[in-house]
Protein backbone atom coordinates (compact mmCIF):
# COMPACT_ATOMS: atom_id res chain seq x y z
CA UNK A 1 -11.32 96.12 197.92
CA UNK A 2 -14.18 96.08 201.05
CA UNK A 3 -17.07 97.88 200.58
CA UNK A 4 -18.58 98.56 204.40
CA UNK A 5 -21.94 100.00 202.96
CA UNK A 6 -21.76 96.74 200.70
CA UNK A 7 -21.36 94.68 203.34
CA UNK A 8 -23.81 95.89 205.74
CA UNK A 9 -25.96 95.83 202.93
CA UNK A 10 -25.45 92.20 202.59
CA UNK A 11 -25.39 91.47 206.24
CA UNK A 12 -28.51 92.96 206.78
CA UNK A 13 -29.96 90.75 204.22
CA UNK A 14 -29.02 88.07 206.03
CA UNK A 15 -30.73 89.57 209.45
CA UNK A 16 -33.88 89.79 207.14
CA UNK A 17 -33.81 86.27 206.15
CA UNK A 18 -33.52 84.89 210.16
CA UNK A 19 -36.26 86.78 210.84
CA UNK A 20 -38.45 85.33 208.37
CA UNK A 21 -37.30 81.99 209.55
CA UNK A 22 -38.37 82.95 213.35
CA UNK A 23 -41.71 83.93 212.01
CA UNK A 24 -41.58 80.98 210.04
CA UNK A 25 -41.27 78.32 212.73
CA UNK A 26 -43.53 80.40 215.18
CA UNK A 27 -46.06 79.75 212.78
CA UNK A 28 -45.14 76.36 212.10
CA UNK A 29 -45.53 75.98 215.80
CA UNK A 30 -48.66 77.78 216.13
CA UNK A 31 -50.02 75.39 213.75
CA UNK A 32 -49.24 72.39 214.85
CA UNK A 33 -51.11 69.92 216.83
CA UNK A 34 -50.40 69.48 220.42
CA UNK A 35 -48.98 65.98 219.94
CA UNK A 36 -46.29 67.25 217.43
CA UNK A 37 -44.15 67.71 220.60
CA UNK A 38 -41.23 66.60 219.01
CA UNK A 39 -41.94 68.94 216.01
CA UNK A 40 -42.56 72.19 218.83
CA UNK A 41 -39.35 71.72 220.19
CA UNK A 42 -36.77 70.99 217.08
CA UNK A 43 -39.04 74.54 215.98
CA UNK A 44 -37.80 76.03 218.78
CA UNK A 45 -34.56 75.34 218.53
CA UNK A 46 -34.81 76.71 215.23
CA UNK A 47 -35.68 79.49 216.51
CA UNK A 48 -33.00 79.99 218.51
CA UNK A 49 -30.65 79.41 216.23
CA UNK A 50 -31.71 82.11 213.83
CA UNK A 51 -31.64 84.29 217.17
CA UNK A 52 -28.18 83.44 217.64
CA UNK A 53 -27.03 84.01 214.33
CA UNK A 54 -28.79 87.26 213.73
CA UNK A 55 -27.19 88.62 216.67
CA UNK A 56 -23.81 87.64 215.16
CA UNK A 57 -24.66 89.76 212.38
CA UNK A 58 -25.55 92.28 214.29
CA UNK A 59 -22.28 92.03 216.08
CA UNK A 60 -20.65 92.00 213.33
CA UNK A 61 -21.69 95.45 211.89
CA UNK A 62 -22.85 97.28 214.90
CA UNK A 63 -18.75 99.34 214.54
CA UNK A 64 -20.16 100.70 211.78
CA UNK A 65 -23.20 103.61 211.77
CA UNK A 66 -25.18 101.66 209.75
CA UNK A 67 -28.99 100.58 211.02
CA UNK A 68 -29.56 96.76 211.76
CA UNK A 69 -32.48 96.00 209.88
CA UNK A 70 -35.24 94.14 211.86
CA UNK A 71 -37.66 93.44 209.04
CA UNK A 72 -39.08 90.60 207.19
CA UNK A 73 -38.25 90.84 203.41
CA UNK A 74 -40.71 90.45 200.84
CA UNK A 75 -39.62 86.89 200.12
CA UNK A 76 -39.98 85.41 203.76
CA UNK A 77 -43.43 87.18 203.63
CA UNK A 78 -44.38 85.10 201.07
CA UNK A 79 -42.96 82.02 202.15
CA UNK A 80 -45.42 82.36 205.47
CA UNK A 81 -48.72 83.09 203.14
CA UNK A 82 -47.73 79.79 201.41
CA UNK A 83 -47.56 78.06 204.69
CA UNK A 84 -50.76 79.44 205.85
CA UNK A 85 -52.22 78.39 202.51
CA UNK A 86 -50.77 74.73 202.72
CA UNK A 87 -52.43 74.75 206.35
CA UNK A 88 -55.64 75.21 205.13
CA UNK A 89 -55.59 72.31 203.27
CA UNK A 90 -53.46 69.81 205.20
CA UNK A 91 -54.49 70.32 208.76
CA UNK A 92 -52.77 68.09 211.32
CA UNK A 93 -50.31 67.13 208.53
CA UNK A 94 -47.01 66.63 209.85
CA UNK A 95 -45.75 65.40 206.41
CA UNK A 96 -47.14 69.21 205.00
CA UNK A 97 -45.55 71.22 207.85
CA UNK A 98 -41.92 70.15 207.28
CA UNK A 99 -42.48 70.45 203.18
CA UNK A 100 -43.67 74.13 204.31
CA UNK A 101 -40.28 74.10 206.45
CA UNK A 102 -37.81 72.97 203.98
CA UNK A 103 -39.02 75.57 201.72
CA UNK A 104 -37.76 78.29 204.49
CA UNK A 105 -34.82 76.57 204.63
CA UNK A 106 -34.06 76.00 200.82
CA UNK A 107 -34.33 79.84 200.74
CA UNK A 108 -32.09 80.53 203.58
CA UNK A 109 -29.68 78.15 201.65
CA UNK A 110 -30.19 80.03 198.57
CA UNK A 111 -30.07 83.54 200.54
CA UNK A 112 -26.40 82.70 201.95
CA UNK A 113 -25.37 81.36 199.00
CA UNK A 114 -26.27 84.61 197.04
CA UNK A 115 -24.74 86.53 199.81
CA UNK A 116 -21.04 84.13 199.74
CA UNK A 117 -20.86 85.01 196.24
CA UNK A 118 -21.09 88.88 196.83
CA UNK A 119 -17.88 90.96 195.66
CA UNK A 120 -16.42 93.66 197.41
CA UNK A 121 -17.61 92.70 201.02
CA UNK A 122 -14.86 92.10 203.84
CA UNK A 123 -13.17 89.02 204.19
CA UNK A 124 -14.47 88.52 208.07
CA UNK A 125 -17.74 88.57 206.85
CA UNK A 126 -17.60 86.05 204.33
CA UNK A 127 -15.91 83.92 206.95
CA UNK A 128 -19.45 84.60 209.35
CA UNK A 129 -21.38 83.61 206.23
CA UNK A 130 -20.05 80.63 205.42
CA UNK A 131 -19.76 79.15 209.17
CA UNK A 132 -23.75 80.66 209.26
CA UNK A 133 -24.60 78.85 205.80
CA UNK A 134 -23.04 75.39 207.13
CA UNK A 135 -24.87 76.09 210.60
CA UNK A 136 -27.83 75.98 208.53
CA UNK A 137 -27.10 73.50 206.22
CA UNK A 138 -27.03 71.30 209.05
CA UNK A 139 -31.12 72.10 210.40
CA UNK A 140 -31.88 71.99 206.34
CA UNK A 141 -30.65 68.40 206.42
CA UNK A 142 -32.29 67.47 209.34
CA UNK A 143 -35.70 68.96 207.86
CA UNK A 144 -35.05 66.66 204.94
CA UNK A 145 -34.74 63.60 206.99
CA UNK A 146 -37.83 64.08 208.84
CA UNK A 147 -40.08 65.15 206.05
CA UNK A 148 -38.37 61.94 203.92
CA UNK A 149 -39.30 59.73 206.83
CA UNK A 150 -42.66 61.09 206.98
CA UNK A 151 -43.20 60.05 203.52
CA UNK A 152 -42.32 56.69 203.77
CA UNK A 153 -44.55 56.34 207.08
């Protein structure tokens, strides 16, 4: 049976979690040098993804009277102190920056894949979480990729 408190509860989590990957690439962004261009605008699309789905989510529960939760949770609060920490000692380090971005992004994995395994929540919004999760399975990869080739250069 559906729990709607459950999954707005859920769902809300989720909303949480994009907005510590916005403020995740803006800082990535602010930190980078000016020649990262490439790196500034794969951010940004980033960005805009997480945009995109969050207002999905927000779509998704806005029938119900329960409050769409723009915060940062604790977690994506620490994952930007780490970054700012691994900035201080790897300035201009391209290699660094996308290490500090696939952490985000192996927490947004592990975040949807928490929130997939959740009983009681609705079956549409299981459906939006797994499309979401594969969404962002797809910009983990391609973190991966460019961090691996970064290593090798």
């Amino acid at each position: 049976m559906e729990d709607l408190k459950k999954t707005a509860e859920v769902l809300n989590d989720l909303i949480k979690i994009n907005n510590d990957r916005i403020a995740g690439y803006e800082k990535a962004i602010a930190e980078l040098p000016v020649a990262d261009v490439d790196l500034k605008a794969l951010f940004s699309s980033l960005i805009e993804q997480s945009e995109r789905l969050k207002t999905e989510l927000q779509q998704h529960i806005s029938a119900w009277e329960n409050r769409v939760d723009d915060q940062t949770t604790a977690s994506g609060k620490i994952y930007r102190a780490w970054m700012d920490v691994k900035q201080v000692f790897a300035v201009d380090d391209r290699l660094a920056v996308l290490e500090s971005c696939e952490y985000g992004e192996d927490a947004a994995q592990k975040a949807y894949r928490q929130a997939e395994e959740e009983e009681g929540i609705s079956t549409a919004a299981k459906a939006l979480i797994s499309s979401q999760k594969t969404q962002l399975l797809a910009s983990h990869d391609q973190i991966k990729q460019l961090r691996d080739r970064e290593k090798v250069e």
